[in-house]
PDB file of N, CA and C in Angstrom:
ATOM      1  N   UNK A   1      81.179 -16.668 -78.929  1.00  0.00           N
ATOM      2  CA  UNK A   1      80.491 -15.415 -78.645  1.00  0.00           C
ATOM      3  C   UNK A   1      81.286 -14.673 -77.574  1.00  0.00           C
ATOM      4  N   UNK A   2      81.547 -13.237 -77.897  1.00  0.00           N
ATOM      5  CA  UNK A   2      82.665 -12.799 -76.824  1.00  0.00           C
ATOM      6  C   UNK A   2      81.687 -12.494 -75.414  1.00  0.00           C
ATOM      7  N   UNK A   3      81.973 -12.439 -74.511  1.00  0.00           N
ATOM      8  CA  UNK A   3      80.758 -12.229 -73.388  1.00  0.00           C
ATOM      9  C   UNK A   3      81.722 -10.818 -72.659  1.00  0.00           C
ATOM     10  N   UNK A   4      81.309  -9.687 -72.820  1.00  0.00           N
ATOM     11  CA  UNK A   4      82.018  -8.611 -72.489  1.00  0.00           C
ATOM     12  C   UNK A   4      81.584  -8.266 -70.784  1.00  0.00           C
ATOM     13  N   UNK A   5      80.879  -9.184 -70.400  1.00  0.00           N
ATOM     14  CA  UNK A   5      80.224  -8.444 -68.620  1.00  0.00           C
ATOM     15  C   UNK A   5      81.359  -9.344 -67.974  1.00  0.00           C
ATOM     16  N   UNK A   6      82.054 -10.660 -68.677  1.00  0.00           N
ATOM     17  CA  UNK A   6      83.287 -11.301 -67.922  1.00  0.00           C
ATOM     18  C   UNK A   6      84.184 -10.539 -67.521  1.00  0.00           C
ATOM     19  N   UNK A   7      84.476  -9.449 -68.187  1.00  0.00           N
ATOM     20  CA  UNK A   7      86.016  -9.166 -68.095  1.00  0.00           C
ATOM     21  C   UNK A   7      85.389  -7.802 -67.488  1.00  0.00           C
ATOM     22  N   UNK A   8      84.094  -7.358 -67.430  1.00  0.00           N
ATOM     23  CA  UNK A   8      84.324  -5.690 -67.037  1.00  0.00           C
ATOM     24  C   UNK A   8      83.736  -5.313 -65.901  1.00  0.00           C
ATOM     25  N   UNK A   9      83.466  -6.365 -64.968  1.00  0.00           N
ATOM     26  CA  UNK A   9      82.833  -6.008 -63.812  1.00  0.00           C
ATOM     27  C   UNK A   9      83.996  -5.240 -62.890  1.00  0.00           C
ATOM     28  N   UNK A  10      83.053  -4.042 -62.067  1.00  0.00           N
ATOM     29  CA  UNK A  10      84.353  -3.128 -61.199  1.00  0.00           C
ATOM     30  C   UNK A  10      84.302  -4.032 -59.735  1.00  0.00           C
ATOM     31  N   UNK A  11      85.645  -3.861 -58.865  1.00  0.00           N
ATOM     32  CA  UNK A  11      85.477  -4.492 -57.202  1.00  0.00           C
ATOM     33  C   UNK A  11      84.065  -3.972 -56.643  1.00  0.00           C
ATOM     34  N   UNK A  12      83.073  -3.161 -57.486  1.00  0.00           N
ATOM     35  CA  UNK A  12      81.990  -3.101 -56.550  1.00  0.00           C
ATOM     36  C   UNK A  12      80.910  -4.130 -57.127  1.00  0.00           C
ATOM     37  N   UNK A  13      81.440  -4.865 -58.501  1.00  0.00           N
ATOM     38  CA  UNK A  13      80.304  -5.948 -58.728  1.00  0.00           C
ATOM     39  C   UNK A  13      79.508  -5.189 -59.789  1.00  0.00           C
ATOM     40  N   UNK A  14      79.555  -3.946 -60.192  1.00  0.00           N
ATOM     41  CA  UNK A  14      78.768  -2.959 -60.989  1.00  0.00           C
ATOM     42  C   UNK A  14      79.492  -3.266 -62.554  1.00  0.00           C
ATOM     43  N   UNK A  15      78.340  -2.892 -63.415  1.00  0.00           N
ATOM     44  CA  UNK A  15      79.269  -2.542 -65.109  1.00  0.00           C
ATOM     45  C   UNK A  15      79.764  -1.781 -65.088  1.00  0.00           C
ATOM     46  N   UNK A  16      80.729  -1.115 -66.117  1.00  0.00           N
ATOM     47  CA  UNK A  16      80.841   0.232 -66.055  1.00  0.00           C
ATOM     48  C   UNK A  16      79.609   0.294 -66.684  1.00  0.00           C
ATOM     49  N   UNK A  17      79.967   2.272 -66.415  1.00  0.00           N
ATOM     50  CA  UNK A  17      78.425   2.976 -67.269  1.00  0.00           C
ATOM     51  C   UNK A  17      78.489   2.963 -68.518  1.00  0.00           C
ATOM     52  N   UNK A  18      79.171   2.665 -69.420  1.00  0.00           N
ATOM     53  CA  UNK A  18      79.093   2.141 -70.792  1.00  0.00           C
ATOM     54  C   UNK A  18      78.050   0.836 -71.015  1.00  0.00           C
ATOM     55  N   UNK A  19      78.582   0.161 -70.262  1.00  0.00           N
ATOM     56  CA  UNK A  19      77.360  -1.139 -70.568  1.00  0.00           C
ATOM     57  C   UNK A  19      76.177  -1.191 -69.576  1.00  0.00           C
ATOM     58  N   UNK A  20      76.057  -0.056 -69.097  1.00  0.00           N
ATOM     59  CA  UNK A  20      74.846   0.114 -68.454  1.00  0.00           C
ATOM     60  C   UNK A  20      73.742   0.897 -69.410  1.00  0.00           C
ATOM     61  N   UNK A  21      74.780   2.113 -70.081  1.00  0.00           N
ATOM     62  CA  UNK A  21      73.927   2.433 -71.139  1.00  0.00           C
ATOM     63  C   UNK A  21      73.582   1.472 -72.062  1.00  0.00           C
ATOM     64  N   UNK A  22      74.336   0.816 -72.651  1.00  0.00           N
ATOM     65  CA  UNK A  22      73.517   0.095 -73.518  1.00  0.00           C
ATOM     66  C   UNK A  22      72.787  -1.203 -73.093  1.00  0.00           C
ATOM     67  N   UNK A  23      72.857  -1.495 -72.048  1.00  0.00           N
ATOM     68  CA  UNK A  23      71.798  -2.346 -71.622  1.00  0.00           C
ATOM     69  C   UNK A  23      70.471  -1.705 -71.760  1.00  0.00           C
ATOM     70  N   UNK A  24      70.212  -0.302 -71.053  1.00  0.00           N
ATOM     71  CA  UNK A  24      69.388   0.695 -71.311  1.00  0.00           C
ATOM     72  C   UNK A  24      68.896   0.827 -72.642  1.00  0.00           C
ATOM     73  N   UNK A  25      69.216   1.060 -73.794  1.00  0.00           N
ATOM     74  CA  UNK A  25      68.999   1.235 -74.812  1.00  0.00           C
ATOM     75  C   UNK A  25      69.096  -0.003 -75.344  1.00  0.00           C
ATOM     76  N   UNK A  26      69.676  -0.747 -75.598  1.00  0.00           N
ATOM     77  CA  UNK A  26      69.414  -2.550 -75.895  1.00  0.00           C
ATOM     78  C   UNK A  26      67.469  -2.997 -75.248  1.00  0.00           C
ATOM     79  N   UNK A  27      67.116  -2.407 -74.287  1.00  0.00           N
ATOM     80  CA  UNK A  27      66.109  -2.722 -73.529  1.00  0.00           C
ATOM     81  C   UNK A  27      64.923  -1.606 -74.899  1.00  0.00           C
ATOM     82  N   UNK A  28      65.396  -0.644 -74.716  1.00  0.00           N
ATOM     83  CA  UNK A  28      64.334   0.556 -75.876  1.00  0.00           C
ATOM     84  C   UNK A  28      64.007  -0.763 -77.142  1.00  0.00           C
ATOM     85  N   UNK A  29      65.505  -1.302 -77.588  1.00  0.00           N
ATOM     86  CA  UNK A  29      65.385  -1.883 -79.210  1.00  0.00           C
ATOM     87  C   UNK A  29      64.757  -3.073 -78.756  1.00  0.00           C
ATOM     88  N   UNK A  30      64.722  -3.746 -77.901  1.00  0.00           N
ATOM     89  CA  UNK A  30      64.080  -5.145 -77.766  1.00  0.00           C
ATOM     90  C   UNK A  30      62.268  -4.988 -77.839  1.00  0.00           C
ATOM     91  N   UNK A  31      62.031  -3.475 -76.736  1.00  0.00           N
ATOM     92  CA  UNK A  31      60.013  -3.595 -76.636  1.00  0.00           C
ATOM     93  C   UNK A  31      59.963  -2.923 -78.121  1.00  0.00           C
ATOM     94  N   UNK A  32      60.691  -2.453 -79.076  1.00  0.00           N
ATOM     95  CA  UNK A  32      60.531  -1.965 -80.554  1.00  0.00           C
ATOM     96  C   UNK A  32      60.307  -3.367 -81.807  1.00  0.00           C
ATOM     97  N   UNK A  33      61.181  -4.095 -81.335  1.00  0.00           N
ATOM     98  CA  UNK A  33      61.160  -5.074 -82.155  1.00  0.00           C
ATOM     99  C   UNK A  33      62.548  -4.472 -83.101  1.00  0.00           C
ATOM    100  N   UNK A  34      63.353  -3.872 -82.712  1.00  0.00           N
ATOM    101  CA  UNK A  34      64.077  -3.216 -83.976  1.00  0.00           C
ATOM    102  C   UNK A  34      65.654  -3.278 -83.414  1.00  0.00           C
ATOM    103  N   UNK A  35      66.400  -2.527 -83.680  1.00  0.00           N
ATOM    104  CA  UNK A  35      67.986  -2.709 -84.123  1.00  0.00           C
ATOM    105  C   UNK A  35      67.941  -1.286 -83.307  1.00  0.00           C
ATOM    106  N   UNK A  36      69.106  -0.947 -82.335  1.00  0.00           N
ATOM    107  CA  UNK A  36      70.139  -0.334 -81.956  1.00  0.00           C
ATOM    108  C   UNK A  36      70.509   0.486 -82.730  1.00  0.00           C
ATOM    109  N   UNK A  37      70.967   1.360 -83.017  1.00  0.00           N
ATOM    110  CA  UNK A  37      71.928   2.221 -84.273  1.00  0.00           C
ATOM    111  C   UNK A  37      72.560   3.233 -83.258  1.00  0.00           C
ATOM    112  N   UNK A  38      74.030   3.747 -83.048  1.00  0.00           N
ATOM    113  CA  UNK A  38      74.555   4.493 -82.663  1.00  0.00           C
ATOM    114  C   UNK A  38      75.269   5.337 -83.613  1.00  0.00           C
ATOM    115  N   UNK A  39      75.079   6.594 -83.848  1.00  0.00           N
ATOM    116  CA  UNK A  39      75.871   7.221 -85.073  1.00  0.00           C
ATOM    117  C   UNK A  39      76.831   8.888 -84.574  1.00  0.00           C
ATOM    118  N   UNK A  40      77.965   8.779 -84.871  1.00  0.00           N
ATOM    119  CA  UNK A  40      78.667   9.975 -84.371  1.00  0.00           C
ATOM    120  C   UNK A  40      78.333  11.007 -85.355  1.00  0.00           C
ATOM    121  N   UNK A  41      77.957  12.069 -85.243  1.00  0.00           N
ATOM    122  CA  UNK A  41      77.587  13.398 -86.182  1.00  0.00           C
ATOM    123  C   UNK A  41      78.610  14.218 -85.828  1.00  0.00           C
ATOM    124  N   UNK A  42      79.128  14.244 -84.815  1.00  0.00           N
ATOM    125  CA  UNK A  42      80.743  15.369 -84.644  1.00  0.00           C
ATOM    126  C   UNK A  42      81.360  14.759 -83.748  1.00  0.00           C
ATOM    127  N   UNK A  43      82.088  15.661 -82.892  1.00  0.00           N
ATOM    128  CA  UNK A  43      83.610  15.549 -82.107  1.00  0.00           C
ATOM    129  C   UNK A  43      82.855  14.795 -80.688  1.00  0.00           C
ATOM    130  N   UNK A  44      81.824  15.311 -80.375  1.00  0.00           N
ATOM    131  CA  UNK A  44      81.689  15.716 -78.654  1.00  0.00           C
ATOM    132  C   UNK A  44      80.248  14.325 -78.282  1.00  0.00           C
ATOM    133  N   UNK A  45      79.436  13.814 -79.368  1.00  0.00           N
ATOM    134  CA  UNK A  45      78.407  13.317 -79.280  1.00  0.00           C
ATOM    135  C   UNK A  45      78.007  12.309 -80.126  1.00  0.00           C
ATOM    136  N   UNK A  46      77.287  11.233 -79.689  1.00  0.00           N
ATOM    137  CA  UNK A  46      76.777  10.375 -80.855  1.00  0.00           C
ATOM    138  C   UNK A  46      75.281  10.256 -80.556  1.00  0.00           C
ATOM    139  N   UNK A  47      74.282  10.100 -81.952  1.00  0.00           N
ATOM    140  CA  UNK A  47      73.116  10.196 -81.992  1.00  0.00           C
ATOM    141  C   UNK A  47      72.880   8.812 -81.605  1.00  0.00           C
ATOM    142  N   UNK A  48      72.012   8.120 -81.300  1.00  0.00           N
ATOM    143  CA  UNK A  48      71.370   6.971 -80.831  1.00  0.00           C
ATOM    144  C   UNK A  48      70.232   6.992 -81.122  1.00  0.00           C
ATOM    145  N   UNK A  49      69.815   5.738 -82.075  1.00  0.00           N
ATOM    146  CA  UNK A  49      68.738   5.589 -82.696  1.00  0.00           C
ATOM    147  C   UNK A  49      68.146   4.478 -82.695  1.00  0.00           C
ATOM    148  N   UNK A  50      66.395   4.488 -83.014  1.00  0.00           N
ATOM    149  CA  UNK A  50      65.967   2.449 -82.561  1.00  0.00           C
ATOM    150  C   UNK A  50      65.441   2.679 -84.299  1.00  0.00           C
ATOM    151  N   UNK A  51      65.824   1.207 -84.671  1.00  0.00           N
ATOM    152  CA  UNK A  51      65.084   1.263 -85.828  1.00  0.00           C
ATOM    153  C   UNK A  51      65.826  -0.210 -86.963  1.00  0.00           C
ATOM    154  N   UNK A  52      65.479  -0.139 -87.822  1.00  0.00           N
ATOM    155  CA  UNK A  52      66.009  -1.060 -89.004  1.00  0.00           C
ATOM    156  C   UNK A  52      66.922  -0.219 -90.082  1.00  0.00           C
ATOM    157  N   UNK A  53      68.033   0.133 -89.997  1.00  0.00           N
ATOM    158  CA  UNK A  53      68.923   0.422 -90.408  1.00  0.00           C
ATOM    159  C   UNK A  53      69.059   0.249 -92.643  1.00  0.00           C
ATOM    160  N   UNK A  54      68.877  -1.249 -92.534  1.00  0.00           N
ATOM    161  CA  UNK A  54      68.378  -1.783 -93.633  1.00  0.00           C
ATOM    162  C   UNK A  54      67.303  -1.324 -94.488  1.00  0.00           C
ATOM    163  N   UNK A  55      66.014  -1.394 -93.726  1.00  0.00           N
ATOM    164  CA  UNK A  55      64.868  -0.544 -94.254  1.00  0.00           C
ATOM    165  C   UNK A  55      64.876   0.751 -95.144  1.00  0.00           C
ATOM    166  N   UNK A  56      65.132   1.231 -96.455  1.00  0.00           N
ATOM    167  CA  UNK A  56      65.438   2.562 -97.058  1.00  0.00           C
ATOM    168  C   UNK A  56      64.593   3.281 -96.709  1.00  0.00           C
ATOM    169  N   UNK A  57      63.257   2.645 -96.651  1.00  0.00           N
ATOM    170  CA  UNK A  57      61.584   3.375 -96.575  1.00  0.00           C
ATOM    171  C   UNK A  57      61.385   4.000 -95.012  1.00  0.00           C
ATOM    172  N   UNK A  58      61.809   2.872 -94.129  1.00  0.00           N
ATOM    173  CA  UNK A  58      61.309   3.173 -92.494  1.00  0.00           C
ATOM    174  C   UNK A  58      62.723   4.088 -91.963  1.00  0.00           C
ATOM    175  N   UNK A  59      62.170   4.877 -91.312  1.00  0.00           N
ATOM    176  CA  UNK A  59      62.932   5.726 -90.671  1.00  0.00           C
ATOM    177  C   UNK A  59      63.273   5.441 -89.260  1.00  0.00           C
ATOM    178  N   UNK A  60      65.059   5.782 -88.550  1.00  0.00           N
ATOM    179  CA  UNK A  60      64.898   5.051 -87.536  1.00  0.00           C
ATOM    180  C   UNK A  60      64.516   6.663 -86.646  1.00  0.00           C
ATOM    181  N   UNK A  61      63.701   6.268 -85.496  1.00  0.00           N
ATOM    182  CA  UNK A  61      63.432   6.952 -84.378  1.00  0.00           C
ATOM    183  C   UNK A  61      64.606   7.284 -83.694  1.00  0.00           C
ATOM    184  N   UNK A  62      64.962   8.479 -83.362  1.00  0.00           N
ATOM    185  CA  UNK A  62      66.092   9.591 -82.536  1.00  0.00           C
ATOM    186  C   UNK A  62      65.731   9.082 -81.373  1.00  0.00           C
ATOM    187  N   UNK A  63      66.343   8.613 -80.243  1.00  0.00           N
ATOM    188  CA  UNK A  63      66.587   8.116 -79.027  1.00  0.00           C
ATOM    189  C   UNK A  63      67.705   8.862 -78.306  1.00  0.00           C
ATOM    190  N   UNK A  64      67.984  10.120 -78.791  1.00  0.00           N
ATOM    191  CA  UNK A  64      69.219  10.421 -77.253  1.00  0.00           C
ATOM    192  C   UNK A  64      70.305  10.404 -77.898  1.00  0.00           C
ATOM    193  N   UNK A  65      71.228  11.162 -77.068  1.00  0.00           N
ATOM    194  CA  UNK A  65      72.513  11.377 -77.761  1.00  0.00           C
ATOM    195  C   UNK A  65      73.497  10.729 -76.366  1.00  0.00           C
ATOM    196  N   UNK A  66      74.794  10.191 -76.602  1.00  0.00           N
ATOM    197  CA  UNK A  66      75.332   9.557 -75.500  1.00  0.00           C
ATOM    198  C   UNK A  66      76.938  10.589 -75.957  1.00  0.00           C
ATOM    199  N   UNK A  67      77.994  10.388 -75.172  1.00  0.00           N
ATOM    200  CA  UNK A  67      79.051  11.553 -75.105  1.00  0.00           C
ATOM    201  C   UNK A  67      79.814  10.285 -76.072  1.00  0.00           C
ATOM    202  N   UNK A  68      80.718  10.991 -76.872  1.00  0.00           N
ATOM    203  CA  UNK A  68      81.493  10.275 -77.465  1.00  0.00           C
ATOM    204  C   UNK A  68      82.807   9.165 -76.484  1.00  0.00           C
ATOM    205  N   UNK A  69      83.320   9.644 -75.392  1.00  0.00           N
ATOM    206  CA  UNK A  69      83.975   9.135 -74.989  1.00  0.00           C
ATOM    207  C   UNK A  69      82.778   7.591 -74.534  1.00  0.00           C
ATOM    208  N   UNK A  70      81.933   7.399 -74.022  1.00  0.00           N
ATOM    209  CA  UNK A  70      80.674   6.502 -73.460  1.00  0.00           C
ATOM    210  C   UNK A  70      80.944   5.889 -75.085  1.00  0.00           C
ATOM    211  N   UNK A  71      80.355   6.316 -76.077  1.00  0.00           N
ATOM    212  CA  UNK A  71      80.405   5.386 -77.156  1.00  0.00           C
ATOM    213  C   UNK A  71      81.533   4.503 -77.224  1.00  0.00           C
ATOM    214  N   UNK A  72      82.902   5.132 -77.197  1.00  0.00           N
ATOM    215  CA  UNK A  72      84.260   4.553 -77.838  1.00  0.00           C
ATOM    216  C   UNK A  72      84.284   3.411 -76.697  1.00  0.00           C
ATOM    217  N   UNK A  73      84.055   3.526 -74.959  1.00  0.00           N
ATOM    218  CA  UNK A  73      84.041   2.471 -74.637  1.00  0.00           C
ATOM    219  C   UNK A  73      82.940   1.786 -74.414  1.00  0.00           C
ATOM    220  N   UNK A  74      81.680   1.546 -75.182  1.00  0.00           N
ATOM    221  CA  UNK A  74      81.165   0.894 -75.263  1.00  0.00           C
ATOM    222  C   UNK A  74      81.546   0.156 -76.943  1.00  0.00           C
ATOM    223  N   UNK A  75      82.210   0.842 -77.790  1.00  0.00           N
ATOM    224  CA  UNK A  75      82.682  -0.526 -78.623  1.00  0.00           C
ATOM    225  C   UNK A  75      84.113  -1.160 -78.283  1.00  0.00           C
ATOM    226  N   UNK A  76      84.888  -0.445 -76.905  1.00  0.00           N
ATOM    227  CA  UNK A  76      85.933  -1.274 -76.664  1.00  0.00           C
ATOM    228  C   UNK A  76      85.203  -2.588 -75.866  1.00  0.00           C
ATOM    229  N   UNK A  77      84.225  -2.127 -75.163  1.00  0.00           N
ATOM    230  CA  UNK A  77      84.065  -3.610 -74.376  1.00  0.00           C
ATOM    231  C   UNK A  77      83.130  -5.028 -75.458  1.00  0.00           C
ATOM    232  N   UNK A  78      82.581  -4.347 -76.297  1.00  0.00           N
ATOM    233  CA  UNK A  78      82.008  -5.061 -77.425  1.00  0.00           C
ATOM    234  C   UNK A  78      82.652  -5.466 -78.690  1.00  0.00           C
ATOM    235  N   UNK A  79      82.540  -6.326 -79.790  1.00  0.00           N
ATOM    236  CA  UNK A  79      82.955  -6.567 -80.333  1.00  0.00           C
ATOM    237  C   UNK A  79      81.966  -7.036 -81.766  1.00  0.00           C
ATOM    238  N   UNK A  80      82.520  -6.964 -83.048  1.00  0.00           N
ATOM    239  CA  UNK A  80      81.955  -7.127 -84.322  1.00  0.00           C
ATOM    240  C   UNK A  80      81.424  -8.341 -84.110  1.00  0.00           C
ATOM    241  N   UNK A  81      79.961  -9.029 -84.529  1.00  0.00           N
ATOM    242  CA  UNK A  81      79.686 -10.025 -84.316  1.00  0.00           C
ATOM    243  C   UNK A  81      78.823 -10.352 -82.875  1.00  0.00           C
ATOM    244  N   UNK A  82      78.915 -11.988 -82.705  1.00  0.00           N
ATOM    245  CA  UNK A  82      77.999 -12.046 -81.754  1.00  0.00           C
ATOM    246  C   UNK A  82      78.485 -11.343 -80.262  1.00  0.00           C
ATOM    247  N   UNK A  83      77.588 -11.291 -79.646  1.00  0.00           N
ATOM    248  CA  UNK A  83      78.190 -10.669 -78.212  1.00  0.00           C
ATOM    249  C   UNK A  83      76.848 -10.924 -77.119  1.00  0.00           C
ATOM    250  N   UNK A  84      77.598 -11.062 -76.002  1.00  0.00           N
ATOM    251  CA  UNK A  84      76.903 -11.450 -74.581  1.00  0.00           C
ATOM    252  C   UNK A  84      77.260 -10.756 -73.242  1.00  0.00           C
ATOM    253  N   UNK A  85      76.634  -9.612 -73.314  1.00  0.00           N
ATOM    254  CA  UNK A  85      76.402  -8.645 -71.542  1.00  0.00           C
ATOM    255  C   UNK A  85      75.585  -8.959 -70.933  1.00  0.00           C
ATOM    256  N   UNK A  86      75.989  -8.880 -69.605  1.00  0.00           N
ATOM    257  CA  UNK A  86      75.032  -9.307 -68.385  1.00  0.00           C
ATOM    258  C   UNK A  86      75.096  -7.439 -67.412  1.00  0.00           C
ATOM    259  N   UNK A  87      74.309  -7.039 -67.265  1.00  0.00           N
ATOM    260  CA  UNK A  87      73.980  -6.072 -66.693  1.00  0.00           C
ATOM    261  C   UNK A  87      72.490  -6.709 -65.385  1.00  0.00           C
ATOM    262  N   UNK A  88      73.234  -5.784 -64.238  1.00  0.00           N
ATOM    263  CA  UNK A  88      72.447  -6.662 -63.607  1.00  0.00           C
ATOM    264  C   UNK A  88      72.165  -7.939 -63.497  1.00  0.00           C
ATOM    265  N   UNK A  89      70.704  -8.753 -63.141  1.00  0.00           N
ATOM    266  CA  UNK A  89      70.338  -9.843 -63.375  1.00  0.00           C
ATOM    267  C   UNK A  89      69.805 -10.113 -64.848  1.00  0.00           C
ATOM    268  N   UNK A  90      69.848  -9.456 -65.638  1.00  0.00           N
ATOM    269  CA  UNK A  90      69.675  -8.998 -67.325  1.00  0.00           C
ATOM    270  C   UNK A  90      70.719  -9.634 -67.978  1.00  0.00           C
ATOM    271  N   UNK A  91      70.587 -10.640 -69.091  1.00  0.00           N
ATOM    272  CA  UNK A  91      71.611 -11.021 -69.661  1.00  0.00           C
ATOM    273  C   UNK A  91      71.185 -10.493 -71.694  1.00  0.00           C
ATOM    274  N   UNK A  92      71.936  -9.610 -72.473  1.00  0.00           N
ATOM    275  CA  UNK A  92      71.900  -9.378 -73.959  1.00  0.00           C
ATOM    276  C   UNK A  92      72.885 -10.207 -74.526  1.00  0.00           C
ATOM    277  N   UNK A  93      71.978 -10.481 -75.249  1.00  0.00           N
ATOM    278  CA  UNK A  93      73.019 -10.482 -76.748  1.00  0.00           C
ATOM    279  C   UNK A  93      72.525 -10.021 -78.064  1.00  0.00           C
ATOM    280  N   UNK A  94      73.753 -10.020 -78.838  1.00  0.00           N
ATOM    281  CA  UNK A  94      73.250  -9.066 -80.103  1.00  0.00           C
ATOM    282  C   UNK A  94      74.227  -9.173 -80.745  1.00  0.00           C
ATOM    283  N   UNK A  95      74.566  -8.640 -82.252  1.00  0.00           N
ATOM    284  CA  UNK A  95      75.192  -8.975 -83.375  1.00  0.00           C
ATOM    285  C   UNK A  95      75.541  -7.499 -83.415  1.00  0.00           C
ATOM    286  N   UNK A  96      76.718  -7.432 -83.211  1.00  0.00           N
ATOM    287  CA  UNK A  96      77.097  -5.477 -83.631  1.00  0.00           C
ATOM    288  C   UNK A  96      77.988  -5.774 -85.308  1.00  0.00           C
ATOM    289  N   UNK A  97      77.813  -4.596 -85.886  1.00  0.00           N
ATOM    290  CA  UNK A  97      77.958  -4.585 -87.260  1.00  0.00           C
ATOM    291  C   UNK A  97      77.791  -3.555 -87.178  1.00  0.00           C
ATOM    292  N   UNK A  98      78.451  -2.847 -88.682  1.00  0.00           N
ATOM    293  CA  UNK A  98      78.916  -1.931 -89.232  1.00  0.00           C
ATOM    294  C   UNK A  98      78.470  -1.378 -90.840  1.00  0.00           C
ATOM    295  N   UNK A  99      77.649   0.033 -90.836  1.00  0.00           N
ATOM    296  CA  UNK A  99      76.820   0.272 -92.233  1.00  0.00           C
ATOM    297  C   UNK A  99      77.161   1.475 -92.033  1.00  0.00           C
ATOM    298  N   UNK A 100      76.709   2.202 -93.382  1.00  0.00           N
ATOM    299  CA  UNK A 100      76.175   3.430 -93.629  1.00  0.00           C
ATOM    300  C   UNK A 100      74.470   3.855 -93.731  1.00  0.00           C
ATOM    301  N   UNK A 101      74.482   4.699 -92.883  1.00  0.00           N
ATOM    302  CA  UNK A 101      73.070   5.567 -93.336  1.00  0.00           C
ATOM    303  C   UNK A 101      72.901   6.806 -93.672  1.00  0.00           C
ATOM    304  N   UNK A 102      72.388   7.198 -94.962  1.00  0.00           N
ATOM    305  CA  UNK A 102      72.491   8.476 -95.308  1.00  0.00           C
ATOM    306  C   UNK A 102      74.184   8.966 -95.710  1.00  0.00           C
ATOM    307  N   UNK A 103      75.079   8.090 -95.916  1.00  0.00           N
ATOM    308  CA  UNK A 103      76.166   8.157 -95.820  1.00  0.00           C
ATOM    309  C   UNK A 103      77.018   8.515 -94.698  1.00  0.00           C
ATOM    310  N   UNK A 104      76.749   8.650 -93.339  1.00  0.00           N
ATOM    311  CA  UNK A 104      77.239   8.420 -91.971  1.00  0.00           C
ATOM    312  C   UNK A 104      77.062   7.132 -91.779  1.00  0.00           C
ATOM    313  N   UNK A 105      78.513   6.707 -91.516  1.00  0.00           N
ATOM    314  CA  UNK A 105      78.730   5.665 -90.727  1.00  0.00           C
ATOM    315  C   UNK A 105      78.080   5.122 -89.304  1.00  0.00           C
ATOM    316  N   UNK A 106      77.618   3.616 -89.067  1.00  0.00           N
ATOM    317  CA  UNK A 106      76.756   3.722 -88.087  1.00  0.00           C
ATOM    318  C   UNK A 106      76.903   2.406 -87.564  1.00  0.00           C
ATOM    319  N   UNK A 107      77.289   2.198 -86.568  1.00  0.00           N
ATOM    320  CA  UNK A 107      77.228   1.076 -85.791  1.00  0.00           C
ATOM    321  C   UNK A 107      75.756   0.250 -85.210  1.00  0.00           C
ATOM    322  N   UNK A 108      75.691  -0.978 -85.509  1.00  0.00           N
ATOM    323  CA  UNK A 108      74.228  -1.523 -85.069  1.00  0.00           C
ATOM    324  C   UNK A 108      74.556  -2.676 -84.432  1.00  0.00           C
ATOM    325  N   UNK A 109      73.241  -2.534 -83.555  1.00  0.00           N
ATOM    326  CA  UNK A 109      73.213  -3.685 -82.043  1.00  0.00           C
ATOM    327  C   UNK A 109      72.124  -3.966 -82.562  1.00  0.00           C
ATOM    328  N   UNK A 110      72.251  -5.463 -83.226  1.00  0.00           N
ATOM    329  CA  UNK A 110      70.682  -6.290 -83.448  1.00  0.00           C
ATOM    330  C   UNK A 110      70.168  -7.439 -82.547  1.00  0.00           C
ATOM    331  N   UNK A 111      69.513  -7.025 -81.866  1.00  0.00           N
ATOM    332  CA  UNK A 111      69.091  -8.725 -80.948  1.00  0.00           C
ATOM    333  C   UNK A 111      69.168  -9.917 -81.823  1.00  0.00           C
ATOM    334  N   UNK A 112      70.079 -10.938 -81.011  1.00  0.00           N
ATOM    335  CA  UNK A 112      69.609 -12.034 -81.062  1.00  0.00           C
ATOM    336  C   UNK A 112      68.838 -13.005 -80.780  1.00  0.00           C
TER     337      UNK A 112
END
């Protein structure tokens, strides 16, 4: 399991704000019971969504938009498969994977 809070803590002991956001939003999908979804719609922004991805019928809930540069390094510090951040005294893990919805491509953070 890659553990991405090893390698990215700054000399002040802090995450970056990439894995602070998604600790943040990892925290939304956990009291949901549901899956993460981050999806880029253009150049400048990605939509962020809680929901079951899988589900054709259930729709996922709009959660916020994060800046595209925040996305790209939050999948550099993460990786396909299992994964383990520690934010704070908070420790995630989750299974990131790769789908389409609606035919946009969409990255998903599923608790483990």
């Amino acid at each position: 399991m890659a553990t991405a809070s090893d390698l990215t803590d700054s000399p002040q002991g802090q995450p970056p704000e990439s894995l602070q956001a998604l600790a943040e939003y990892l925290e939304f999908s956990l009291d949901k019971g549901k899956c993460l979804v981050m999806m880029r719609h253009g150049t400048d922004a990605c939509s962020v969504y809680i929901g079951d991805p899988s589900d054709e019928e259930g729709d996922l809930t709009a959660h916020g938009t994060i800046a595209t540069a925040l996305a790209d390094e939050i999948l550099e510090f993460t990786r396909s498969g299992a994964n383990q951040i520690t934010v704070g005294d908070q420790t995630y893990r989750f299974f990131r994977s790769f789908t389409h919805v609606a035919k946009v491509g969409a990255v998903v953070f599923a608790p483990l």
